[in-house]
N, C-alpha and C. Protein backbone atom coordinates (compact mmCIF):
# COMPACT_ATOMS: atom_id res chain seq x y z
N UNK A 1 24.09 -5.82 -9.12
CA UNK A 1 23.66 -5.86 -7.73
C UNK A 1 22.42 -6.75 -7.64
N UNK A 2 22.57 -7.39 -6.23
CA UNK A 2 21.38 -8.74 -6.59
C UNK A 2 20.47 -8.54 -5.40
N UNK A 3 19.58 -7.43 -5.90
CA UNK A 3 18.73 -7.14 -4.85
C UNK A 3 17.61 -7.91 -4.33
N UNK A 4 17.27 -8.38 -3.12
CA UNK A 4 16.29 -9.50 -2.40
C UNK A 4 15.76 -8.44 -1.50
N UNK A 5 14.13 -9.14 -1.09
CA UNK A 5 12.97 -8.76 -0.56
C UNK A 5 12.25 -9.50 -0.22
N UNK A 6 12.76 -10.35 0.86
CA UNK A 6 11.77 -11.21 1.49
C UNK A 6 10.73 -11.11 2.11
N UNK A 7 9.65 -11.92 2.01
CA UNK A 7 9.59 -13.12 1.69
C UNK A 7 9.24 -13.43 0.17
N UNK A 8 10.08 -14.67 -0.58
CA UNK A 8 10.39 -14.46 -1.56
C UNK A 8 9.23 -15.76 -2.16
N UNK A 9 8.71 -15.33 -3.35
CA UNK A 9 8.03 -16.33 -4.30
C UNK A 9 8.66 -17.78 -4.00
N UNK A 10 8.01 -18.91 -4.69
CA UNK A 10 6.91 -19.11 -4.12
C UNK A 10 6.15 -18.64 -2.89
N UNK A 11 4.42 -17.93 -2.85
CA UNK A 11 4.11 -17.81 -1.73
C UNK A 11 3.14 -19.15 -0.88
N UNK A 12 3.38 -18.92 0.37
CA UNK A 12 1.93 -19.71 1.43
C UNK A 12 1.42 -18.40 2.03
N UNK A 13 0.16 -19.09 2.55
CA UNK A 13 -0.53 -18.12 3.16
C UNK A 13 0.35 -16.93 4.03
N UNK A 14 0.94 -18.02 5.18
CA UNK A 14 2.11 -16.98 5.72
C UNK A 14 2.76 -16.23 5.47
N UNK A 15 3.38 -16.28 4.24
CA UNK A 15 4.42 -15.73 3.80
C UNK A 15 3.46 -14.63 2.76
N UNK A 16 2.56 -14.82 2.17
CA UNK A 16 1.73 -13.60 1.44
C UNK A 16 1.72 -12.75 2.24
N UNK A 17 0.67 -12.77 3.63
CA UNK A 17 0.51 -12.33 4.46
C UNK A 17 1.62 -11.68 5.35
N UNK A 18 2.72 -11.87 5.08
CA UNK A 18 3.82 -11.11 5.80
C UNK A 18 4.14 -9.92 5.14
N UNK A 19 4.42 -10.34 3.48
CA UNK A 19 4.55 -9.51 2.46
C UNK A 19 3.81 -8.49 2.42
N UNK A 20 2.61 -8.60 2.78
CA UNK A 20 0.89 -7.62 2.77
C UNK A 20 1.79 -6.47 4.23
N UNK A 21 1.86 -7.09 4.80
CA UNK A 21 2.24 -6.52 6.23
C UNK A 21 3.78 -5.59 6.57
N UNK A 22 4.37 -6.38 5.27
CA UNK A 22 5.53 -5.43 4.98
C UNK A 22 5.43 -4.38 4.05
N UNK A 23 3.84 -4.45 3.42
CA UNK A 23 3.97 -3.28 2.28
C UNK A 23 3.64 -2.06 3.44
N UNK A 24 2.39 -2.64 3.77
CA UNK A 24 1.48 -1.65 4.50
C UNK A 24 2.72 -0.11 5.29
N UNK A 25 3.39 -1.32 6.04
CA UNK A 25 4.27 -0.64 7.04
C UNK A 25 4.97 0.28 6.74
N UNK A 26 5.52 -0.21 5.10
CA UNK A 26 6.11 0.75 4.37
C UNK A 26 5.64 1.92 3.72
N UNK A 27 4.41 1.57 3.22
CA UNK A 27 3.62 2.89 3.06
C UNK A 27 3.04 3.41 4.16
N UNK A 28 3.13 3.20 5.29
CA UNK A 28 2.59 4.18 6.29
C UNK A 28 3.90 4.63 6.91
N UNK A 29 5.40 4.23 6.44
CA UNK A 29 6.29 5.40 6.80
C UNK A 29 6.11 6.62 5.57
N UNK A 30 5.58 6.49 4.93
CA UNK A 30 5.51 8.02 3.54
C UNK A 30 6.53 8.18 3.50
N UNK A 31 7.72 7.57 3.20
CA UNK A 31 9.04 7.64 2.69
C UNK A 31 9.21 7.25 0.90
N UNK A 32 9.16 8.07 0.14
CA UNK A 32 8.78 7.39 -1.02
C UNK A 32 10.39 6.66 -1.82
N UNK A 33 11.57 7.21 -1.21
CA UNK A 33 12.56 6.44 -1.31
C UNK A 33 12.38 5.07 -1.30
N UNK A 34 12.36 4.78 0.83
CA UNK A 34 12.29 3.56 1.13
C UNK A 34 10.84 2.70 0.00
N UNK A 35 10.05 2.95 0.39
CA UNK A 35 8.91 2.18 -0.14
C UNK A 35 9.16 2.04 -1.79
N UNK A 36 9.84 2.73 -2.65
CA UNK A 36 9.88 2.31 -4.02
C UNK A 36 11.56 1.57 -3.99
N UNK A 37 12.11 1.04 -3.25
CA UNK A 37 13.20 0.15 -3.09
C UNK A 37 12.49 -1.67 -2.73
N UNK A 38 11.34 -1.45 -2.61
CA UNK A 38 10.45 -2.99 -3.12
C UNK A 38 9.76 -2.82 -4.19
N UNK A 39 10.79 -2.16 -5.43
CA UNK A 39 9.74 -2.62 -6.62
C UNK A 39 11.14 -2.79 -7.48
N UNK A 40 10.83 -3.31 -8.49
CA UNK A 40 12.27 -3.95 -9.56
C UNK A 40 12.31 -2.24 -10.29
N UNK A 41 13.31 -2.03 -10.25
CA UNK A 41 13.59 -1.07 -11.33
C UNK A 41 12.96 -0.53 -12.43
N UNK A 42 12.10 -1.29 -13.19
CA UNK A 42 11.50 -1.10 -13.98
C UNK A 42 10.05 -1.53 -13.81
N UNK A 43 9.87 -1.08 -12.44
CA UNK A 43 8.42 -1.86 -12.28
C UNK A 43 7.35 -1.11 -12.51
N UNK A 44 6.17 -1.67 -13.20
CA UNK A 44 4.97 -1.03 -13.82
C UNK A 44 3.91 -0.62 -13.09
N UNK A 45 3.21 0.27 -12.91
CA UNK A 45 1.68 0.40 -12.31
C UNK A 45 1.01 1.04 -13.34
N UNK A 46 -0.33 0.80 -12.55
CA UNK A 46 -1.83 1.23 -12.89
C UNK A 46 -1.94 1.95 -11.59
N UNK A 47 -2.44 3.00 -11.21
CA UNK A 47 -2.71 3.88 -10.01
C UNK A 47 -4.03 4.50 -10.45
N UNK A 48 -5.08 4.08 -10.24
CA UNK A 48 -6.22 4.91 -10.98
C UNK A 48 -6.35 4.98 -12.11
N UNK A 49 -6.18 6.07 -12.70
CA UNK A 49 -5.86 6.51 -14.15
C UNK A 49 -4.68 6.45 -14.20
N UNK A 50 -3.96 7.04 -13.74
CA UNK A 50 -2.20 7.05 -13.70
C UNK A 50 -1.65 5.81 -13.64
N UNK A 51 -0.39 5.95 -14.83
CA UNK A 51 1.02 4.75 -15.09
C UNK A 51 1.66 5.47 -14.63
N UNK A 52 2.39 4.48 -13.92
CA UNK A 52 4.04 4.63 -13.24
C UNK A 52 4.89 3.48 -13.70
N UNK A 53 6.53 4.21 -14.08
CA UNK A 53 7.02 2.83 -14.57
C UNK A 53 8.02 3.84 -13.98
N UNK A 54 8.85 2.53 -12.88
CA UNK A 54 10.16 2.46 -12.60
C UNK A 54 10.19 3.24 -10.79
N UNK A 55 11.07 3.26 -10.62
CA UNK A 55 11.89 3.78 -9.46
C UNK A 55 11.48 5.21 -9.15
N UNK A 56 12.20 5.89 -10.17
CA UNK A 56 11.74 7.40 -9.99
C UNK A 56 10.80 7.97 -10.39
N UNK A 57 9.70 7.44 -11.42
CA UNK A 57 8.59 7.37 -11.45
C UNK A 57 7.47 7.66 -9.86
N UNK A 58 8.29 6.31 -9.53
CA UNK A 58 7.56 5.91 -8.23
C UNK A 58 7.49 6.81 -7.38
N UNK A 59 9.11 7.03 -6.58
CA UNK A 59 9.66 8.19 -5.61
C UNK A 59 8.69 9.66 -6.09
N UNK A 60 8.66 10.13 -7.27
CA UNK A 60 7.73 11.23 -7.39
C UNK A 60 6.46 11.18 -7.35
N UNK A 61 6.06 10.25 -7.52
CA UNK A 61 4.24 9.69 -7.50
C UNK A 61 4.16 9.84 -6.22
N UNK A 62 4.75 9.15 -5.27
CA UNK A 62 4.56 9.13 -4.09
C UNK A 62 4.83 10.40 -3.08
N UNK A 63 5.60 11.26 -3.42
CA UNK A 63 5.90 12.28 -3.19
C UNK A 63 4.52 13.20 -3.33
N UNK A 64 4.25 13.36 -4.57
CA UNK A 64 3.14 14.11 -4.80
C UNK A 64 1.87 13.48 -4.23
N UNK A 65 1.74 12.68 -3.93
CA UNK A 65 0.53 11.53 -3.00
C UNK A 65 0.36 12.12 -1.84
N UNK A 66 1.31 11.58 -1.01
CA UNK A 66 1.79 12.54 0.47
C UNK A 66 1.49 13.82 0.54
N UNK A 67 2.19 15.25 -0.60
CA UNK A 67 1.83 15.89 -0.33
C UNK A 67 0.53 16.60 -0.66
N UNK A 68 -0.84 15.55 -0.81
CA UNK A 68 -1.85 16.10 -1.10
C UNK A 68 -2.79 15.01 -0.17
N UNK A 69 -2.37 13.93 -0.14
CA UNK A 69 -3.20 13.09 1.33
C UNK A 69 -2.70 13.28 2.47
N UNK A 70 -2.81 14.13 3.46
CA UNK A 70 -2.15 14.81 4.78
C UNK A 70 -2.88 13.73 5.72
N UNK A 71 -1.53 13.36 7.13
CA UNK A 71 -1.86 12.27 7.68
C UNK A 71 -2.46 10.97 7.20
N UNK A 72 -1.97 10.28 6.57
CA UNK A 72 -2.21 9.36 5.62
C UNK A 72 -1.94 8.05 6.40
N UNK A 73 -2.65 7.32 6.81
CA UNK A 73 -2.88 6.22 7.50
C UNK A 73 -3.50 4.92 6.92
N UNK A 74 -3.23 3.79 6.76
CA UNK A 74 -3.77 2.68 5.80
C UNK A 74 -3.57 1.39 6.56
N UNK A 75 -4.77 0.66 6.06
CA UNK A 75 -4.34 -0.51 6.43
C UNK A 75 -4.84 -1.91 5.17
N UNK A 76 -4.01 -2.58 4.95
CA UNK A 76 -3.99 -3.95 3.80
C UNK A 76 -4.08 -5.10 4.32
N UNK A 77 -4.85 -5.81 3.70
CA UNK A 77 -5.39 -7.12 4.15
C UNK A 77 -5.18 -7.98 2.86
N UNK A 78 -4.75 -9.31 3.11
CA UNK A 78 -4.55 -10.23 2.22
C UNK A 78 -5.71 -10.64 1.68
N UNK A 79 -6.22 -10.82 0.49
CA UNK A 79 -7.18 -11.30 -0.59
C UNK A 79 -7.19 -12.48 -0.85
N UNK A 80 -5.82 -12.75 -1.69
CA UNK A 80 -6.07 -14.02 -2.50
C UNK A 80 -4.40 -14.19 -2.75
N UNK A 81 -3.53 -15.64 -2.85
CA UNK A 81 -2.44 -15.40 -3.87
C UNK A 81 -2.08 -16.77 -4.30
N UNK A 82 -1.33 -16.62 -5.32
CA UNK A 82 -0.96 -17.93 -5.86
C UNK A 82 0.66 -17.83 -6.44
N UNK A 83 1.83 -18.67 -6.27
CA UNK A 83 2.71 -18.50 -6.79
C UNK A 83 3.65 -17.22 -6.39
N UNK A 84 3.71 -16.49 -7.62
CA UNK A 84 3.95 -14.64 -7.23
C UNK A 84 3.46 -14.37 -7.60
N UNK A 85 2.07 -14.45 -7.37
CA UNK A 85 0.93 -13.03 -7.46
C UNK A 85 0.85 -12.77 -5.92
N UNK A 86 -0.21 -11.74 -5.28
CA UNK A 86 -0.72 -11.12 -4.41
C UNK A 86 -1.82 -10.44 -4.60
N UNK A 87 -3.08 -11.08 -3.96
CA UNK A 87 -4.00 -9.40 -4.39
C UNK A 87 -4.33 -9.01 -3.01
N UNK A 88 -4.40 -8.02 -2.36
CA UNK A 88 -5.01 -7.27 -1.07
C UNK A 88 -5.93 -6.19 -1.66
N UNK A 89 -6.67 -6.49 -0.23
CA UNK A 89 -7.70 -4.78 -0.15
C UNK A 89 -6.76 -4.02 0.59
N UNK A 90 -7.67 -3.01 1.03
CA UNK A 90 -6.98 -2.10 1.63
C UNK A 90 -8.18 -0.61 2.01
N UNK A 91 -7.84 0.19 2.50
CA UNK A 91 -8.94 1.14 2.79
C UNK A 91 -7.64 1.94 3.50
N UNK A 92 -7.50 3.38 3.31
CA UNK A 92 -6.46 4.45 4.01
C UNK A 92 -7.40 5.25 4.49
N UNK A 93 -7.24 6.17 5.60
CA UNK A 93 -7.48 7.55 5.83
C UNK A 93 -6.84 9.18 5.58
N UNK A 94 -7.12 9.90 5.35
CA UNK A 94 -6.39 11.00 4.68
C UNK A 94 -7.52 12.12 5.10
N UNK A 95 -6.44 12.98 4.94
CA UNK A 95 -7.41 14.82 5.10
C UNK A 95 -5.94 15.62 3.88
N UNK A 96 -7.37 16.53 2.92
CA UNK A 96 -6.58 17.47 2.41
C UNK A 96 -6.18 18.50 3.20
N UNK A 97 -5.60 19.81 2.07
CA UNK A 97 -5.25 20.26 2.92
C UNK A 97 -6.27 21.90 3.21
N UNK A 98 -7.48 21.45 3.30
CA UNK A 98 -8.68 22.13 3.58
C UNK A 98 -9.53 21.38 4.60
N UNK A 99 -8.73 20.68 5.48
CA UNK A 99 -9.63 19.74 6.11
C UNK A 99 -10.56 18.93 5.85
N UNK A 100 -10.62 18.69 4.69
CA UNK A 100 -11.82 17.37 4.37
C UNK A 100 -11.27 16.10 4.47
N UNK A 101 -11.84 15.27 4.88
CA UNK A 101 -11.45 13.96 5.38
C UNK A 101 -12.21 13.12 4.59
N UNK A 102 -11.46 12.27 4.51
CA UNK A 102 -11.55 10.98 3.11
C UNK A 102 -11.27 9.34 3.56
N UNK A 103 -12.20 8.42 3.36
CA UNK A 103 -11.21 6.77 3.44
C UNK A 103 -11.32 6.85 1.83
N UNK A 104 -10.28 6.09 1.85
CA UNK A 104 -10.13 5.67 0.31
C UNK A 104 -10.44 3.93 0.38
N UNK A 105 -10.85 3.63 -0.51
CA UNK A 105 -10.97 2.37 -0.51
C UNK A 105 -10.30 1.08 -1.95
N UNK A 106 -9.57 0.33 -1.54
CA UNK A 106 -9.30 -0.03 -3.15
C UNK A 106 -9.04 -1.68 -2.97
N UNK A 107 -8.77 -2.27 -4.01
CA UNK A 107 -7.72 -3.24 -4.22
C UNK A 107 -6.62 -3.24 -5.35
N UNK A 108 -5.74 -4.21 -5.07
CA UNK A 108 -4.17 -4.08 -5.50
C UNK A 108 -3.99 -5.61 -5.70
N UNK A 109 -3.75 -5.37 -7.31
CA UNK A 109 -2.77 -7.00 -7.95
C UNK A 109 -1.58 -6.57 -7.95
N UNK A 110 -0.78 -7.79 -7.21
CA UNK A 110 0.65 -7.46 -7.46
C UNK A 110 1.24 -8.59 -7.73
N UNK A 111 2.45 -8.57 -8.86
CA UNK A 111 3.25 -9.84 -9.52
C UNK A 111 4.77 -9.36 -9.15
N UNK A 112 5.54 -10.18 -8.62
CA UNK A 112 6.43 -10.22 -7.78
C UNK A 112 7.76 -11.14 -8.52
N UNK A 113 9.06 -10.42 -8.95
CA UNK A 113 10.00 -11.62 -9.55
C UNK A 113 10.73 -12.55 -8.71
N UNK A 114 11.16 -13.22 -8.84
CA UNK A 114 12.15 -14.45 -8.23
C UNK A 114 12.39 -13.79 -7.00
N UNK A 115 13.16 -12.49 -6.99
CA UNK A 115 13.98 -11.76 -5.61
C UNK A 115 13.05 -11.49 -4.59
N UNK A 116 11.67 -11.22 -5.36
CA UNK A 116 10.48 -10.72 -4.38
C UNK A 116 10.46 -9.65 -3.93
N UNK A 117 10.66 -8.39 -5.28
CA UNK A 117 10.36 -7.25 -5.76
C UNK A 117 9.20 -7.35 -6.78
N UNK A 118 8.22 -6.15 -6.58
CA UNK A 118 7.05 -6.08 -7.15
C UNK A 118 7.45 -5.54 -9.02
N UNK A 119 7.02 -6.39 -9.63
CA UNK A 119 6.90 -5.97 -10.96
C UNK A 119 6.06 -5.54 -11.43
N UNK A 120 4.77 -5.62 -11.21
CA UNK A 120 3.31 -4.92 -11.39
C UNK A 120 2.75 -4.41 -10.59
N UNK A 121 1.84 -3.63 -10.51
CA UNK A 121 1.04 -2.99 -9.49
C UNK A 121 -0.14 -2.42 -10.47
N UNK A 122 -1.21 -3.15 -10.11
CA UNK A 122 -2.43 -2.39 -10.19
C UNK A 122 -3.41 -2.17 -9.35
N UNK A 123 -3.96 -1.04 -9.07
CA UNK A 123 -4.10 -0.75 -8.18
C UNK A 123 -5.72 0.27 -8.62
N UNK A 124 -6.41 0.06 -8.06
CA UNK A 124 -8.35 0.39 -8.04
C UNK A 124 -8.49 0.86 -6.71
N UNK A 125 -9.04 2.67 -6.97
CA UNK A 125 -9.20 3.04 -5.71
C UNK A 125 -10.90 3.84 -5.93
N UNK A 126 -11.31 4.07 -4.68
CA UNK A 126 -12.69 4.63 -4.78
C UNK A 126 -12.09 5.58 -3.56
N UNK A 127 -12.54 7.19 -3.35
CA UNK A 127 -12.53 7.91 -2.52
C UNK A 127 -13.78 7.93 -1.45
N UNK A 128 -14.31 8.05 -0.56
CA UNK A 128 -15.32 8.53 0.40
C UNK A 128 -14.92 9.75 1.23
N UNK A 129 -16.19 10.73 0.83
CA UNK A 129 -15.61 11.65 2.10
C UNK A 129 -16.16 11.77 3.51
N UNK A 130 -15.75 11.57 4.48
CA UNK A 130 -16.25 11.01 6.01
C UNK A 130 -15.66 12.52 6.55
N UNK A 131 -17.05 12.47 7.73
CA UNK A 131 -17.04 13.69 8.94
C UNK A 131 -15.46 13.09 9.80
N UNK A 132 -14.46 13.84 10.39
CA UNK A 132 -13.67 13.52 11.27
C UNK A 132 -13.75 12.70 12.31
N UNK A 133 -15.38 12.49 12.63
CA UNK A 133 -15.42 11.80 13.79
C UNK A 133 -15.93 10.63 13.27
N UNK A 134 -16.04 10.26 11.83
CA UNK A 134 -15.88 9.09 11.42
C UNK A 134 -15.17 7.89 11.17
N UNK A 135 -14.13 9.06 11.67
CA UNK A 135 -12.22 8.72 11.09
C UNK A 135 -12.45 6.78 12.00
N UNK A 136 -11.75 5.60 11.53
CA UNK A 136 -11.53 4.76 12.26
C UNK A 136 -9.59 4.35 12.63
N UNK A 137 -8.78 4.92 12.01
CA UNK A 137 -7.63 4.98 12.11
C UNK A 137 -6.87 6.22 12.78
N UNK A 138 -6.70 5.71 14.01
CA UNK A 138 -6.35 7.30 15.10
C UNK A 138 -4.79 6.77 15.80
N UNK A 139 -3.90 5.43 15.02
CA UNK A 139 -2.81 5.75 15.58
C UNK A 139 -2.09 7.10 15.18
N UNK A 140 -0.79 6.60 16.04
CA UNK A 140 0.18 7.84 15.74
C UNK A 140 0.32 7.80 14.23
N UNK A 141 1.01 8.61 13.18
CA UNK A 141 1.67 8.83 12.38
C UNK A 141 2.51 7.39 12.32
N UNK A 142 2.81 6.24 11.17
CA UNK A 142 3.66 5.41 10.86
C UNK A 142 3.32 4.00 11.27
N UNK A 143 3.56 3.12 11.36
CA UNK A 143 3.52 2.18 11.46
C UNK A 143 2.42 1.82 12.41
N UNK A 144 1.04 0.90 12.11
CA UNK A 144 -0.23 0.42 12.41
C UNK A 144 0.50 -0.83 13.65
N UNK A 145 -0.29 -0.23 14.91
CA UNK A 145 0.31 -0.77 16.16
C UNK A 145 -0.38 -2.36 16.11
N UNK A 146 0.89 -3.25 16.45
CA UNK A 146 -0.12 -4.75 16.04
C UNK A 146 -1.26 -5.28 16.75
N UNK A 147 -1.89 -4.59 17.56
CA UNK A 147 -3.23 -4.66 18.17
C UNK A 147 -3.90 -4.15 17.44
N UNK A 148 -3.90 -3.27 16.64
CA UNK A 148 -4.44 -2.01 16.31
C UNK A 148 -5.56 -3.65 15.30
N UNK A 149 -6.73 -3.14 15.54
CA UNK A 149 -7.98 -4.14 14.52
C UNK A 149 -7.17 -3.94 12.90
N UNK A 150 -7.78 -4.75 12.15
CA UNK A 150 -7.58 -4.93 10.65
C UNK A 150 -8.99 -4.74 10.11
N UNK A 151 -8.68 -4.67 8.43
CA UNK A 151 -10.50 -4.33 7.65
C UNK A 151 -11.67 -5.17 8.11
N UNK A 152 -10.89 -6.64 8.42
CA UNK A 152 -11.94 -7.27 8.53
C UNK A 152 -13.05 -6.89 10.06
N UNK A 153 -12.24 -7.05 11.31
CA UNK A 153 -12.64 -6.67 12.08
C UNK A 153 -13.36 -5.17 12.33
N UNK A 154 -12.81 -3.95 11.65
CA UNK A 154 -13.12 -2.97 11.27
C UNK A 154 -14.91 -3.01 10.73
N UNK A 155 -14.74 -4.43 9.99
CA UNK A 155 -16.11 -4.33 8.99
C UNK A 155 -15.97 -3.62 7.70
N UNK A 156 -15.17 -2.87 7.40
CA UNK A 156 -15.16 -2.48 6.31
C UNK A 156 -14.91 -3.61 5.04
């Protein structure tokens, strides 16, 4: 099976930047199916301390993510890329499930094969814990409305 994920390596600015915009979207549906169906089968991470390798790796990582970052909201911004690489920032919002409220803050290298499925992922996160009324991400649940500001504008 000859699975594709456009937009495909070589990248331009545009086309990084779409990619950034198609991850995001996907991790703010918290579907850990859908969202680990853009990585190759055998694809590797760094998550903090935590390795993940592969598919179902993934689907359970993400599973257990979700169910400990409640309302989980993010947004990714393009960095830098060359070829098939990608690097973005990124910054999410989250509350456990004791009500403490958190941005997380990180960046993410990602190396991408021919089809333009992710083969690497590393990924550097820092937690903050913020009062609720600090919160800066107040859409609905899922997908970041395209008005909605980005990090930069944010300032973060």
């Amino acid at each position: 099976m000859n699975e594709t994920r456009p937009p495909l390596p070589p990248y331009r600015a545009e086309t990084a930047a779409q990619k950034v915009r198609l991850a995001e979207d996907a991790w703010n549906s918290r579907d850990p199916e859908k969202v680990a169906l853009a990585y190759t089968p055998d694809s590797n991470w760094r998550n903090r301390a935590e390795r993940v390798t592969g598919r179902k790796e993934i689907v359970g990582f993400l599973r257990r993510k979700w169910a400990r970052e409640l309302d989980y909201r993010l947004i990714k911004e393009l960095w830098a890329f060359t070829d098939n690489r990608i690097a973005v920032r990124f910054a999410y919002e989250w509350h456990d499930d004791a009500g403490n409220w958190f941005r997380s803050y990180g960046n993410e290298n990602w190396e991408f094969d021919d089809s333009g499925l992710m083969r690497l992922r590393i990924a550097s996160i820092n937690d903050l814990p913020i009062s609720e009324s600090h919160r800066l991400f107040h859409w609905p649940l899922g997908r970041r409305p395209d008005g909605h500001q980005g990090l930069t504008e944010l300032s973060l």
